[in-house]
Protein backbone atom coordinates (compact mmCIF):
# COMPACT_ATOMS: atom_id res chain seq x y z
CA UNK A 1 0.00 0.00 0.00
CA UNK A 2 0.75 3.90 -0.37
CA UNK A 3 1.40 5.86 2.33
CA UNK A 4 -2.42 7.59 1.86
CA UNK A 5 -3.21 3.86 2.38
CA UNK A 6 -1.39 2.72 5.58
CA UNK A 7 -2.59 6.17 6.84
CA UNK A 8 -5.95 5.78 6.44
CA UNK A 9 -5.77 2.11 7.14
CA UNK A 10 -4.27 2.91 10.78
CA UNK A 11 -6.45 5.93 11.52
CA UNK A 12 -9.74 3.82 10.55
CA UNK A 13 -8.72 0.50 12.69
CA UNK A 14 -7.55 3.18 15.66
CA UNK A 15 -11.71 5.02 15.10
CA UNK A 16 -13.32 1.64 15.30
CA UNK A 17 -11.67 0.77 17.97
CA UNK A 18 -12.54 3.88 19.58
CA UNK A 19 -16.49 4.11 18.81
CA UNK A 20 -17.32 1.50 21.42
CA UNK A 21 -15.88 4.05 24.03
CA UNK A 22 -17.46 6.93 22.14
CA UNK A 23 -20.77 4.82 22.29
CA UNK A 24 -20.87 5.90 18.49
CA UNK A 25 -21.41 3.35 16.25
CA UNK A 26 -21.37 5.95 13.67
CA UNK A 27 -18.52 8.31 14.74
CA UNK A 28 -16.37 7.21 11.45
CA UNK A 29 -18.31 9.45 9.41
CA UNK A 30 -17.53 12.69 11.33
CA UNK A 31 -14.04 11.20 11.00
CA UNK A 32 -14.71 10.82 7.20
CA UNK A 33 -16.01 14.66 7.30
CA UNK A 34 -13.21 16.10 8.89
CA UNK A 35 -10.94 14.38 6.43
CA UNK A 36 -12.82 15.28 3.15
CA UNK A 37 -12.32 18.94 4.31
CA UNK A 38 -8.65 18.82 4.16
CA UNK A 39 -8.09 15.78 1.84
CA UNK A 40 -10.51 14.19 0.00
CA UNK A 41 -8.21 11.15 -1.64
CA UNK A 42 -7.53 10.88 2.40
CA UNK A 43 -11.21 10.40 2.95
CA UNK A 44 -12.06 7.52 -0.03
CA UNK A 45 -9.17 5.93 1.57
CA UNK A 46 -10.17 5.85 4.53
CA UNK A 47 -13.69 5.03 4.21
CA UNK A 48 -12.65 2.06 2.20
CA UNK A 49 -10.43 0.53 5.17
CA UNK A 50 -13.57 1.55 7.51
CA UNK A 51 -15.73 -0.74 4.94
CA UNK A 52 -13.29 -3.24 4.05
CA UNK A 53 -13.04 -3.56 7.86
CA UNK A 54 -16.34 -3.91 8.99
CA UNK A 55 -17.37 -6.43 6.15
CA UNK A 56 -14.30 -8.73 7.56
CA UNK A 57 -16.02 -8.08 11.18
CA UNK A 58 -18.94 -9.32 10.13
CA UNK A 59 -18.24 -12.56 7.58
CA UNK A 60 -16.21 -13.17 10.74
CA UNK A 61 -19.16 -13.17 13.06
CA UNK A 62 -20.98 -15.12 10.20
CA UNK A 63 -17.86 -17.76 10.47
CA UNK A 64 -18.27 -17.92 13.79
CA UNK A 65 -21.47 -18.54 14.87
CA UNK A 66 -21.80 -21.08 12.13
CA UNK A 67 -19.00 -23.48 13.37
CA UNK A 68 -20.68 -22.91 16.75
CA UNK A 69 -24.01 -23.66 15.38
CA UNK A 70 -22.59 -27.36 13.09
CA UNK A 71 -20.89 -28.57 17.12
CA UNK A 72 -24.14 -27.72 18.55
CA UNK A 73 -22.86 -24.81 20.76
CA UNK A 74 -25.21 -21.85 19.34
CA UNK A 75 -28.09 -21.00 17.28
CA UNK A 76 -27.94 -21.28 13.64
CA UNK A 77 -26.79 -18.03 11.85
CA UNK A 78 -28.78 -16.22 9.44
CA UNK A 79 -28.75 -16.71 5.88
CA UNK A 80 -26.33 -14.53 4.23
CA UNK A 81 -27.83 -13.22 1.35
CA UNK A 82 -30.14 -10.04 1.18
CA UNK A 83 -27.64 -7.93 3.34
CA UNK A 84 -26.49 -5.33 0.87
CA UNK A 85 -23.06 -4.42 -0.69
CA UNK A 86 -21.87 -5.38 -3.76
């Protein structure tokens, strides 16, 4: 990656970890606001590690709770499809 990249990568895994403190589960796009004003190459790049994140949280969770579901240790996950994204 380019150093816009590894910026924005670093500043969007250090705001996700920080909304759960904030109790803002949308506080990345004030973060994405701020940026746009000064830099708005900054801002796609960041919003793309923010999304890019956040879909790996999530097929994660999917991952998860389906192995736990198949040894009989949680409820079956939801079907996948019909979530959105491309």
């Amino acid at each position: 990656m380019g150093v816009v990249e590894d910026l924005a990568d670093a500043l969007a895994k250090d705001v996700l970890e920080a909304q759960a403190e904030l109790d803002d589960d949308r506080f990345f796009e004030k973060v994405a606001r701020v940026l746009g004003d000064m830099s708005p190459t900054t801002q796609d790049a960041f919003m793309t590690a923010i999304r890019v994140r956040l879909a790996e949280k999530r097929g994660r969770e999917f991952l998860m709770r389906s192995l736990a579901a198949k040894r009989g240790q949680g409820e079956a996950p939801p079907t996948p499809y019909g979530g959105g994204g491309h």
